[in-house]
Protein backbone atom coordinates (compact mmCIF):
# COMPACT_ATOMS: atom_id res chain seq x y z
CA UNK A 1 -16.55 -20.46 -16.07
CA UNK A 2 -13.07 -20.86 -18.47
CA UNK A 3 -13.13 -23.67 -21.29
CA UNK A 4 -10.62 -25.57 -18.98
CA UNK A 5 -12.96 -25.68 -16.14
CA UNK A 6 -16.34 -26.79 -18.20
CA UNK A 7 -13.54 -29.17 -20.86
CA UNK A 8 -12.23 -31.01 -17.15
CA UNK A 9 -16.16 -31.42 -16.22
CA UNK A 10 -16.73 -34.26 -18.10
CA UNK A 11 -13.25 -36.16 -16.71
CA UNK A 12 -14.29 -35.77 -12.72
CA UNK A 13 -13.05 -38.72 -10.87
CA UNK A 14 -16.40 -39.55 -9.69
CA UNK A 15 -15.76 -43.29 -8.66
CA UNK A 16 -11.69 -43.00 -9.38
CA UNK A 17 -10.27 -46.45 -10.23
CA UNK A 18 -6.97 -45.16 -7.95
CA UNK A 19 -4.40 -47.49 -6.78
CA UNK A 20 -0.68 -48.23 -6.61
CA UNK A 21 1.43 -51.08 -7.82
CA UNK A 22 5.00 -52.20 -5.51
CA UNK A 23 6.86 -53.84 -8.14
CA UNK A 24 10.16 -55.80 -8.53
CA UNK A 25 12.42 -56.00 -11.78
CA UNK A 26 11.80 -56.91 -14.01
CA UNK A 27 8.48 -56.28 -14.41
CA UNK A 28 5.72 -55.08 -16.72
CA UNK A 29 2.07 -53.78 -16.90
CA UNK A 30 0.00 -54.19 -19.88
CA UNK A 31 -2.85 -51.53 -19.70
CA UNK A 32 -5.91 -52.76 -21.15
CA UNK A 33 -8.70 -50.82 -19.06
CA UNK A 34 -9.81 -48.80 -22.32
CA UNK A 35 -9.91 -45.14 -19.80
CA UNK A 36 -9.95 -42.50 -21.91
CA UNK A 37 -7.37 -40.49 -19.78
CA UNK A 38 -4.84 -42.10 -17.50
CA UNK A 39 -2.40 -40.21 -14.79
CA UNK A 40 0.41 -42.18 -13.29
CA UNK A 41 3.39 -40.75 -10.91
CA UNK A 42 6.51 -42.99 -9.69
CA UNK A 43 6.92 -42.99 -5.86
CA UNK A 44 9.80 -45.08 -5.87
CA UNK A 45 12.39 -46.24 -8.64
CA UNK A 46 11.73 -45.31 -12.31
CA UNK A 47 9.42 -46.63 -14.94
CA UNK A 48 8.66 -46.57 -18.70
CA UNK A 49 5.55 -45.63 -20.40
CA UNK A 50 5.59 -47.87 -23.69
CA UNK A 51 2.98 -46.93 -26.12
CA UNK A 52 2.30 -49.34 -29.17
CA UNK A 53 2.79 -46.55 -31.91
CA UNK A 54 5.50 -43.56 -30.48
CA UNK A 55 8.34 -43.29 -28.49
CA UNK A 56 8.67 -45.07 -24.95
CA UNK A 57 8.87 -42.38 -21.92
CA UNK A 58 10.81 -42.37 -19.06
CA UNK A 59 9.49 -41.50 -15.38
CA UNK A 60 11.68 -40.89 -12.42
CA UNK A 61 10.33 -40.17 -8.80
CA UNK A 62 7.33 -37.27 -8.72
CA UNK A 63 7.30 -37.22 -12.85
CA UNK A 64 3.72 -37.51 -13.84
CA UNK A 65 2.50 -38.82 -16.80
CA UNK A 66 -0.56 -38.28 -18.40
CA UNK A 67 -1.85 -41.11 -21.11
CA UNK A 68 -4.98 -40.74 -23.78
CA UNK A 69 -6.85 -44.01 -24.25
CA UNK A 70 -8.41 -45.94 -25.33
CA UNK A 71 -5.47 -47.95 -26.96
CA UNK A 72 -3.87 -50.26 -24.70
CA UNK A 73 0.27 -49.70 -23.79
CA UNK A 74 2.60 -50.87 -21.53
CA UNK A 75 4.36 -49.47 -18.44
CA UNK A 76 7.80 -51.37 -17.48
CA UNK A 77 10.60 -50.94 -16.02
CA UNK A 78 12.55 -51.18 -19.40
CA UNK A 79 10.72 -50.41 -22.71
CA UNK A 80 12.19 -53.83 -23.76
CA UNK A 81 10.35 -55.84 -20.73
CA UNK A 82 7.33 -58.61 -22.00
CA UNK A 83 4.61 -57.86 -19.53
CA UNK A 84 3.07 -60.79 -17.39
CA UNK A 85 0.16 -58.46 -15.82
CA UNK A 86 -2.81 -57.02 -17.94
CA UNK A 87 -4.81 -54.16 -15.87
CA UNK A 88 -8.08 -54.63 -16.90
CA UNK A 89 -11.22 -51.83 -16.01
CA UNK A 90 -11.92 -51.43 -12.03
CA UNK A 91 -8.14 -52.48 -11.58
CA UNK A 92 -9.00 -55.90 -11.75
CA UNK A 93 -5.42 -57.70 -12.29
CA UNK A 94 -5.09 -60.80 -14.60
CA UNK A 95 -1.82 -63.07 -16.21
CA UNK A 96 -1.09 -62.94 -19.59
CA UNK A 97 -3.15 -66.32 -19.91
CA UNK A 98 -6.56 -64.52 -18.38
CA UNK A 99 -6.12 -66.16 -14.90
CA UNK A 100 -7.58 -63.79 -12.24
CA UNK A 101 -4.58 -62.51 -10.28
CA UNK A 102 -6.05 -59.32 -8.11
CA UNK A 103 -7.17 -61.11 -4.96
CA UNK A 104 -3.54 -62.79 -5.11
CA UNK A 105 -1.61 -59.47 -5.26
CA UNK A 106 -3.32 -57.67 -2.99
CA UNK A 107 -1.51 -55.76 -0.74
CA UNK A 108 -3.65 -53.47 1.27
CA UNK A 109 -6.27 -51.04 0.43
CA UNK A 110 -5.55 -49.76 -3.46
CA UNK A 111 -2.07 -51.58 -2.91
CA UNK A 112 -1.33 -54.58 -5.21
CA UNK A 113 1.92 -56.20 -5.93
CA UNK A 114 4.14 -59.59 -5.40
CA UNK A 115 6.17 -58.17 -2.18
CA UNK A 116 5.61 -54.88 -0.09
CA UNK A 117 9.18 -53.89 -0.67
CA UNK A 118 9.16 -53.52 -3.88
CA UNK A 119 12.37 -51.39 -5.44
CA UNK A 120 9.64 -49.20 -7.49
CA UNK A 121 6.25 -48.05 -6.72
CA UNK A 122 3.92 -46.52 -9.24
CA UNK A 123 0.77 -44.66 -8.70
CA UNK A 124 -2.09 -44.52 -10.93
CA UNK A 125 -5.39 -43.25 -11.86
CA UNK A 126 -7.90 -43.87 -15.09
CA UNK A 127 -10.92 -42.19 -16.05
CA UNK A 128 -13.35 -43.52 -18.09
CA UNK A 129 -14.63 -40.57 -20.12
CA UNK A 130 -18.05 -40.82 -22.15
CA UNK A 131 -18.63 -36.91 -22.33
CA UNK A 132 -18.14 -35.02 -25.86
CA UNK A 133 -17.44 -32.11 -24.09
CA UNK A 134 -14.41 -33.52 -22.80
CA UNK A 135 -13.42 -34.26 -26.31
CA UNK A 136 -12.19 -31.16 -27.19
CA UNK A 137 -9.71 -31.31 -23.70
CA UNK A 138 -8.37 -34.65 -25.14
CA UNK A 139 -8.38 -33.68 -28.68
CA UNK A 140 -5.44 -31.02 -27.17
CA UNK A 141 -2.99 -33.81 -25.19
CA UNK A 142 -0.39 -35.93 -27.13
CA UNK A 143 -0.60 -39.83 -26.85
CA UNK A 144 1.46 -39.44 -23.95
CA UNK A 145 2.57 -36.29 -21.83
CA UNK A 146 5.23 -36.19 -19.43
CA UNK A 147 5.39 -33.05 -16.45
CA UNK A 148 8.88 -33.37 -14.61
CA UNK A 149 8.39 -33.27 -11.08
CA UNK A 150 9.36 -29.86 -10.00
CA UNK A 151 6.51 -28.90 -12.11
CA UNK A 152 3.79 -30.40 -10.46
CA UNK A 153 4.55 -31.12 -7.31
CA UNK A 154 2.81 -29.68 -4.57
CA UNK A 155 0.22 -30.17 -0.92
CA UNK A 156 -2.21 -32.14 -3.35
CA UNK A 157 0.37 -34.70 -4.56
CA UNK A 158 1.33 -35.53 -1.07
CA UNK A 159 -1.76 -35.49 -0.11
CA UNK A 160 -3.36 -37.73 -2.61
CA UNK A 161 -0.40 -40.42 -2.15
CA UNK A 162 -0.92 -40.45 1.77
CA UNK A 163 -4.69 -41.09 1.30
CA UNK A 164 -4.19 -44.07 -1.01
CA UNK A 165 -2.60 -46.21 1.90
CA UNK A 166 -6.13 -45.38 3.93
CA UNK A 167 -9.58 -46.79 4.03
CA UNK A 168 -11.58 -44.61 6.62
CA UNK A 169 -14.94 -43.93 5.85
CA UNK A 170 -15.94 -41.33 2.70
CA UNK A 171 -12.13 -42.04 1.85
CA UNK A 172 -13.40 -42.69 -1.80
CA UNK A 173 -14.82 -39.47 -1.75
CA UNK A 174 -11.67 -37.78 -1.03
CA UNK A 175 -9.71 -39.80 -3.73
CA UNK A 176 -11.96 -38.58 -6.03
CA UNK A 177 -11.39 -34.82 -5.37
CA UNK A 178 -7.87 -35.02 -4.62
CA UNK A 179 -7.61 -37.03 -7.89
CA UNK A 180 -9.66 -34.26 -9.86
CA UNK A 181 -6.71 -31.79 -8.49
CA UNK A 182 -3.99 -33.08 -9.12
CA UNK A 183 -5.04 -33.89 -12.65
CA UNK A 184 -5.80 -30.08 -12.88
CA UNK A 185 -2.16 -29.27 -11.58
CA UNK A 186 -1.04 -31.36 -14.47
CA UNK A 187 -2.61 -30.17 -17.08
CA UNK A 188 -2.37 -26.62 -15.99
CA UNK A 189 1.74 -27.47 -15.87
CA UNK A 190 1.79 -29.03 -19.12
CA UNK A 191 0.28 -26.09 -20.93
CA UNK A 192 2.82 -23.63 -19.80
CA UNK A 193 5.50 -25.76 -21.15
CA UNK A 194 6.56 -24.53 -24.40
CA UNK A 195 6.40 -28.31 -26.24
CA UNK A 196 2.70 -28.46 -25.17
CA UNK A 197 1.66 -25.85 -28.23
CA UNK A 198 -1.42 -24.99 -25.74
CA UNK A 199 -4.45 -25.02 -28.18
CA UNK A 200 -6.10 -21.75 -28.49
CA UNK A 201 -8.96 -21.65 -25.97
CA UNK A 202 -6.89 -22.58 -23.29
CA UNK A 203 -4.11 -19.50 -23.77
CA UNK A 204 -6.89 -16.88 -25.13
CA UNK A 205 -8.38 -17.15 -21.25
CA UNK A 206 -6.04 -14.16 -20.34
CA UNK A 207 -6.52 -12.25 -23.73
CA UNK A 208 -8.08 -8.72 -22.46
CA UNK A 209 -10.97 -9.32 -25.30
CA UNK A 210 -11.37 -12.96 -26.24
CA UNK A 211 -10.71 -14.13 -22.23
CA UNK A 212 -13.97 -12.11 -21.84
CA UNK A 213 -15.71 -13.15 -24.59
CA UNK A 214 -15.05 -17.35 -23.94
CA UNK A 215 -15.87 -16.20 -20.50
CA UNK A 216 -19.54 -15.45 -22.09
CA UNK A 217 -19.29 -18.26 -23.98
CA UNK A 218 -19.23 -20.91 -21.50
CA UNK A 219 -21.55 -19.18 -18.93
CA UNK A 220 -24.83 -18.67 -20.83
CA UNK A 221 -23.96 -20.56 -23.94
CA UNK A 222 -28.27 -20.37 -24.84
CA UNK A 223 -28.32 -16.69 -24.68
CA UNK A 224 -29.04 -15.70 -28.24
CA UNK A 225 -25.28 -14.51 -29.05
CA UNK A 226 -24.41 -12.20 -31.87
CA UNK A 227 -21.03 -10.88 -32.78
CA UNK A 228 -22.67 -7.42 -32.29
CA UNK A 229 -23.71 -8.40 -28.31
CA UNK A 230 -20.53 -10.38 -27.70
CA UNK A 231 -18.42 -7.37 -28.76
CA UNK A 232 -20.84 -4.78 -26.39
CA UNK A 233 -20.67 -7.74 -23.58
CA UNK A 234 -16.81 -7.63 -23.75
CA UNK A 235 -16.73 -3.98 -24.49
CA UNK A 236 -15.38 -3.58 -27.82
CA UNK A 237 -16.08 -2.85 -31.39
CA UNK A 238 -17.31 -5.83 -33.42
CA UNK A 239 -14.29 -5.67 -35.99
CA UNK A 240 -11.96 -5.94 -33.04
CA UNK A 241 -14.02 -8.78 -31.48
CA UNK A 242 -13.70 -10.88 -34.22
CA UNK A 243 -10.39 -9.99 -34.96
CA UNK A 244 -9.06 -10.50 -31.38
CA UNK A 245 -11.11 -13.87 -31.05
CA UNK A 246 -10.27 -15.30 -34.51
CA UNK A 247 -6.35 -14.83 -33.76
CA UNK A 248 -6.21 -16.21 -30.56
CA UNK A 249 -8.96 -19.26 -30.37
CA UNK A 250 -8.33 -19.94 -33.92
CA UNK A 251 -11.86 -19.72 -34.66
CA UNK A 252 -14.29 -17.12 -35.18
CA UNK A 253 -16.84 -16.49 -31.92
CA UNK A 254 -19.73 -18.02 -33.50
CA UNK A 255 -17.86 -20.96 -34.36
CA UNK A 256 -16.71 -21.57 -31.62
CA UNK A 257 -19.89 -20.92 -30.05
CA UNK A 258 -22.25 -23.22 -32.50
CA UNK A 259 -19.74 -26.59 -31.46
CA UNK A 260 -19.70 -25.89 -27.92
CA UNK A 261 -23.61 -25.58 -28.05
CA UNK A 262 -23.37 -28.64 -30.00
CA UNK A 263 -21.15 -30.57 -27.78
CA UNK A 264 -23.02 -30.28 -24.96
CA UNK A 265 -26.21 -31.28 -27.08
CA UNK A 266 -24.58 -34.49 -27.59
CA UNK A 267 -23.80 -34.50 -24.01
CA UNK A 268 -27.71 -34.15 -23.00
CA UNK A 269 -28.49 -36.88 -26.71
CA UNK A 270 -26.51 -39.59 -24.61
CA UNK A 271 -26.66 -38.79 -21.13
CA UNK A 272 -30.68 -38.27 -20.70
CA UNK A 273 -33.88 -39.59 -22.16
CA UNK A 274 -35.19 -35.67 -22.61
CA UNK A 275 -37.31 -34.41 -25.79
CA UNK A 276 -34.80 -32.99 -28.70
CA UNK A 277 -37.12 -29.81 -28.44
CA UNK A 278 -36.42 -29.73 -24.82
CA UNK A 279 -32.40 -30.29 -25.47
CA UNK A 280 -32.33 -27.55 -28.07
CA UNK A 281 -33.82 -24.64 -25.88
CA UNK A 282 -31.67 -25.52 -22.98
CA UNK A 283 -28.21 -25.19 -25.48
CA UNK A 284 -29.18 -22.17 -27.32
CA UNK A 285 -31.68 -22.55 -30.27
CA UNK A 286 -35.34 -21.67 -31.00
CA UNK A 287 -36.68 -25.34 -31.56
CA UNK A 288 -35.81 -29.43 -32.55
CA UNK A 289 -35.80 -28.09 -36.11
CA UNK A 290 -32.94 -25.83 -36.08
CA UNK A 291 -31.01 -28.04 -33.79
CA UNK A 292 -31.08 -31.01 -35.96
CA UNK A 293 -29.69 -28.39 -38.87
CA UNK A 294 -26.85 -27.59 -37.05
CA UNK A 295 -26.17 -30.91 -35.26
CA UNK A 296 -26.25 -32.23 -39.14
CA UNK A 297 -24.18 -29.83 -40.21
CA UNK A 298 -21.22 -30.44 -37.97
CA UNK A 299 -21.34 -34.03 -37.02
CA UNK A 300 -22.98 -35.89 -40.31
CA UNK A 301 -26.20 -37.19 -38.40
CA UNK A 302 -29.46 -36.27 -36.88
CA UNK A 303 -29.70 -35.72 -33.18
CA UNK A 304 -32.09 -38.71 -33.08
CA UNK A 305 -29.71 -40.98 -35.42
CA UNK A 306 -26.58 -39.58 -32.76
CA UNK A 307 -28.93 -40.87 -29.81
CA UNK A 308 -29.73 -44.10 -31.28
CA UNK A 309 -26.37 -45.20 -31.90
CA UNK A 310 -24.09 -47.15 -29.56
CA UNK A 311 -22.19 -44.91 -27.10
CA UNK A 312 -18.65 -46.17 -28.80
CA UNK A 313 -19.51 -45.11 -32.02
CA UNK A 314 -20.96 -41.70 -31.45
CA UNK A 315 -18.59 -40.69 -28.65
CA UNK A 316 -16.38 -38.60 -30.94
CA UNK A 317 -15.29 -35.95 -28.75
């Protein structure tokens, strides 16, 4: 496994609210699902990604953008443009004034607009995220990120926009994974641009020591790591270990390695009914007891007062 891979695990599609909007000028969307993550490509014409705090972005045909939620925003086709559609969770399509509009815009299958020839077509999908694991991933991504199309595009784009006009049986299925690709594409794009600042565990991945070492990481993260078996594991001496690690991740390898063990304790806390005791042995430590010292330690609560409270509050990421 690479940090990217087990960071994106959290974000799978699974159940992908996908769709696409035929629009007409003017026009505007006001985004009020609350998905944590958001992807969005133009088909046809241009539009304008209008967050409430920062600078509005401009899309143009195959641009992608990828949003971080949960604050609402608008998409337009000027940033100037008063929207008279709120997108609500599951797409479900309302005026301004709350009135129910999606059964009255439907189109076709994932297809919603006024008229089907629309002078600009925008594609979107939204994820609603509840892992902590996946925190780290959005902790990395600006309010709003922007891949030009020659960047991204690819079989998986074309693919993805063909299926959305289908409804064929297991078609959700195959939304889902195309939808989990090209979000990968993305991301992976994004990172190699040189505005993106890629954090630290995503470009130490193909650094000869720490690559290994993260490598380790994320595989067995409850095997009792030391710097000393880390640094035989990778095949290096401990001072260059730490060294190597520390400059690239930013972090040192136990660090790192005590708040991914602690991320996906939070994970397990929120996601299953399962004994602290049991949670601890499975992430990496000896019993409930030691857990709770380190889960204090770093978040500011008990594993049992993180369980107990509601899922907004303690989903920190």
């Amino acid at each position: 496994m690479d940090p990217l891979t087990d960071l994106l695990d959290g974000v799978r599609a699974r159940t992908a609210a996908f769709c696409q909007a035929v629009l007409e000028p003017p026009w505007g969307l006001r985004i009020a699902d609350g998905a944590a993550l958001a992807f969005a490509t133009v088909l046809r014409g241009h539009a304008w990604v209008v967050p409430d705090d920062g600078e509005p972005r401009r899309l143009e045909v195959g641009d992608v953008a990828v949003v971080k939620g949960p604050d609402h925003y608008t998409v337009a086709d000027s940033p100037g443009t008063v929207p008279d559609i709120v997108v609500h969770e599951g797409n479900r399509l309302a005026a301004v004034d709350g009135t129910d509009l999606t059964a009255a815009l439907r189109l076709g299958p994932r297809t919603s607009g006024r008229t089907p020839d629309g002078s600009a077509v925008l594609a979107s999908g939204t994820y609603q995220v509840t892992s902590d694991v996946t925190g780290k991933l959005l902790d990395a991504l600006p309010p709003v990120l922007v891949v030009p199309a020659a960047e991204v595009q690819g079989p998986v784009m074309r693919l993805l926009l063909e299926e959305v006009d289908r409804d064929g049986p297991g078609q959700q299925v195959v939304l889902d994974r195309l939808l989990d690709i090209a979000l990968v594409a993305t991301l992976r794009a994004w990172f190699a641009r040189s505005e993106a600042g890629a954090p630290g565990w995503y470009g130490a991945f193909n650094d000869p020591v720490a690559g290994p070492a993260l490598r380790a990481l994320h595989d067995d993260p409850a095997h009792p790591w030391t710097v000393a078996s880390l640094a035989a594991h990778v095949g290096c001496s401990r001072a260059a270990l730490a060294r190597r690690f520390t400059a690239a991740v930013g972090e040192t390898p136990m660090a790192y390695l005590t708040a991914w063990r602690i991320a996906l304790a939070a994970d397990l806390l929120r996601s299953t009914d399962r004994t602290i005791e049991s949670i601890a042995r499975e992430v990496g430590y000896s019993n409930a007891f030691a857990l709770s010292v380190a889960f204090k330690r770093l978040r500011g609560l008990s594993p049992k007062q993180f369980r107990d409270r509601p899922r907004a509050v303690a989903s920190t990421g």
